[in-house]
C-alpha atoms as a PDB file:
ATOM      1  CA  UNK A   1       0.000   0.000   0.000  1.00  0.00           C
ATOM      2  CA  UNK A   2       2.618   2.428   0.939  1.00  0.00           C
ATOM      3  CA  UNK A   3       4.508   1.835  -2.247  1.00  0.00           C
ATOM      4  CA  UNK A   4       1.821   2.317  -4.253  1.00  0.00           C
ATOM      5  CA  UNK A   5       0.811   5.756  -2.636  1.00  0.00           C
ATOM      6  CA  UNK A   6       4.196   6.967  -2.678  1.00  0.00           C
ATOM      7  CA  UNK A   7       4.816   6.273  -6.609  1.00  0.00           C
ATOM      8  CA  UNK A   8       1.052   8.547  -6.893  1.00  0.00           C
ATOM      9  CA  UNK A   9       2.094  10.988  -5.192  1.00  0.00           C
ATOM     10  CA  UNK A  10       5.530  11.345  -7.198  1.00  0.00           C
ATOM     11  CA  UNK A  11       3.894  12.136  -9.839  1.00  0.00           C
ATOM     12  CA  UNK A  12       1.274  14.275  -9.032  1.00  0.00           C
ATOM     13  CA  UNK A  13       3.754  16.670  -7.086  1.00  0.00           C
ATOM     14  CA  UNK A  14       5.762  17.148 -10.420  1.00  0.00           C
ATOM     15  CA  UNK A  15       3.500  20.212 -11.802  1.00  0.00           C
ATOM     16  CA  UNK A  16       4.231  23.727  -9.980  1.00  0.00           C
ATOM     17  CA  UNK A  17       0.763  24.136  -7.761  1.00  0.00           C
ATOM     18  CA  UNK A  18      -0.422  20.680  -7.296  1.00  0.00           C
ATOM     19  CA  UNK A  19      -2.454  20.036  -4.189  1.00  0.00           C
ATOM     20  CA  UNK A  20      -0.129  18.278  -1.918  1.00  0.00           C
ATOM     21  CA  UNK A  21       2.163  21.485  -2.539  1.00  0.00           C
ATOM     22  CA  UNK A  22      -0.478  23.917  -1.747  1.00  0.00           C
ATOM     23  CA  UNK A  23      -1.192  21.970   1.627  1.00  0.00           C
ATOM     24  CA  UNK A  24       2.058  21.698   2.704  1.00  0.00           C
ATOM     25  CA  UNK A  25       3.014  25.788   1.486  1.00  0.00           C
ATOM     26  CA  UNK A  26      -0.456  26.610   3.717  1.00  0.00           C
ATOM     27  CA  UNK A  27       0.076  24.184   6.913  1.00  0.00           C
ATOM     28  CA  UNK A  28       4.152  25.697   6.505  1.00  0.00           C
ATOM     29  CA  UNK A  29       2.875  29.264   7.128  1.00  0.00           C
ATOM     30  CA  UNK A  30       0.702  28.292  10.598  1.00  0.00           C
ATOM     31  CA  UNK A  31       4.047  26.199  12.046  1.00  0.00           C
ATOM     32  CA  UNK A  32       7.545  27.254  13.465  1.00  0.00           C
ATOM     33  CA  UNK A  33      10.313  25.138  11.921  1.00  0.00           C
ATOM     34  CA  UNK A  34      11.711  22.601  13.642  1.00  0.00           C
ATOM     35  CA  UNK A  35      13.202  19.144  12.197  1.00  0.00           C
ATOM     36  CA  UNK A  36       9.984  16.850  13.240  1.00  0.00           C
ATOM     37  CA  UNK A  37       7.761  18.900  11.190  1.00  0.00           C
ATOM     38  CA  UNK A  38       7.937  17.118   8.308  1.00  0.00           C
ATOM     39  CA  UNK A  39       7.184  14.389  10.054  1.00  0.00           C
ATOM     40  CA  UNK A  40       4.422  15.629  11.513  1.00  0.00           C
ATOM     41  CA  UNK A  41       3.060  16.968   8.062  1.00  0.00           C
ATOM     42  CA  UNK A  42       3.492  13.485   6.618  1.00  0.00           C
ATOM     43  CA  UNK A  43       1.542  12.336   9.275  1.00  0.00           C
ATOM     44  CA  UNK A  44      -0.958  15.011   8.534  1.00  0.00           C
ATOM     45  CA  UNK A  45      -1.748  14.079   5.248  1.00  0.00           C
ATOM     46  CA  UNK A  46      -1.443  10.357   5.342  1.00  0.00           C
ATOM     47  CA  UNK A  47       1.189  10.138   2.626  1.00  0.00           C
ATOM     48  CA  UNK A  48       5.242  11.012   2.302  1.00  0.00           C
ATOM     49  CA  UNK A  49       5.602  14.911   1.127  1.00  0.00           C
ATOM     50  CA  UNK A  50       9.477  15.035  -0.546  1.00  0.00           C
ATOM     51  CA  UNK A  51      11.907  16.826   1.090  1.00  0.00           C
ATOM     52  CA  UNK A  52      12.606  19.161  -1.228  1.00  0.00           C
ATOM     53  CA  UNK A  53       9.401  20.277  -1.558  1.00  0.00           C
ATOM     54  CA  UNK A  54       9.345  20.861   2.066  1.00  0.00           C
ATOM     55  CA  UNK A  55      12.573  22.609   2.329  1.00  0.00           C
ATOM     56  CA  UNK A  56      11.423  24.708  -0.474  1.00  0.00           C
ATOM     57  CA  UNK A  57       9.091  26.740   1.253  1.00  0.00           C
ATOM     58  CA  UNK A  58      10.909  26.749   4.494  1.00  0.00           C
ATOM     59  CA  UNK A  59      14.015  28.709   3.245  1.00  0.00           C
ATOM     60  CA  UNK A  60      11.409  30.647   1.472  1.00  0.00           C
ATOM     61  CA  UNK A  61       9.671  31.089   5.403  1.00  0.00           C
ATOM     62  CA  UNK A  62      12.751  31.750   6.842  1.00  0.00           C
ATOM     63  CA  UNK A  63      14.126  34.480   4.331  1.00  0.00           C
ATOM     64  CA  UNK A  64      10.153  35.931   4.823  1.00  0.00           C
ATOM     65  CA  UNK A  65      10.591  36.105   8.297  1.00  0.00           C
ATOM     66  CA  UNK A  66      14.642  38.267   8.186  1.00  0.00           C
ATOM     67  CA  UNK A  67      13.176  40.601   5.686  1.00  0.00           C
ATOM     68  CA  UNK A  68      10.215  41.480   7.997  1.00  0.00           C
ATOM     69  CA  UNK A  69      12.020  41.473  10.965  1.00  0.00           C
ATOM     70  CA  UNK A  70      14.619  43.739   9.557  1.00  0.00           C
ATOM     71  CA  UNK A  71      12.375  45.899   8.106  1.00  0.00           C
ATOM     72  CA  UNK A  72      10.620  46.343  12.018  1.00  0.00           C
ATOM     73  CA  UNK A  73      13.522  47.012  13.125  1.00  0.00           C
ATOM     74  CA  UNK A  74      14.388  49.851  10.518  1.00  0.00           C
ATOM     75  CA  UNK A  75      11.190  51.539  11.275  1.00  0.00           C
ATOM     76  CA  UNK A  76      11.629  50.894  14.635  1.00  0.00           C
ATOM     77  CA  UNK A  77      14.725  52.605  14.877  1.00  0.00           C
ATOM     78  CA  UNK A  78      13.446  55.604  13.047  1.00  0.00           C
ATOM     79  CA  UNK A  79      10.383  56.232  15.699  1.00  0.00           C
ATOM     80  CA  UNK A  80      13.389  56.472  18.547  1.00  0.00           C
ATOM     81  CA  UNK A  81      15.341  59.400  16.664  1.00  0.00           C
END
């Protein structure tokens, strides 16, 4: 069973929006990053998500989250002038 939904969801995760990688770029957003998380997504959605997939949007998170925070932090440090 698990082989067979593995090799399905191989191939539907090859186009650029398919389902599994809306899911996982939405359930990414509401989570902090830390390494059981994909674990915890696979178990989610009852089937392996690939890893690069995964890390794909978490380095996109990530780089999200240092642009915002140094953008507070500019503004931030304008208001105290």
């Amino acid at each position: 069973m698990s082989s067979s939904s593995s090799s399905a969801t191989s191939s539907s995760v090859s186009g650029f929006n398919s389902p599994m990688e809306t899911a996982v770029r939405t359930h990414l957003r509401r989570i902090l990053y830390e390494k059981d998380h994909l674990e915890s997504l696979q178990t989610l959605f009852l089937m392996p998500i690939p890893l690069e997939i995964y890390n794909k949007y978490r380095v996109k998170r990530i780089i999200c989250v240092i642009k915002a925070t140094k953008r507070r932090n500019k503004s931030l440090n304008s208001w105290s002038r």
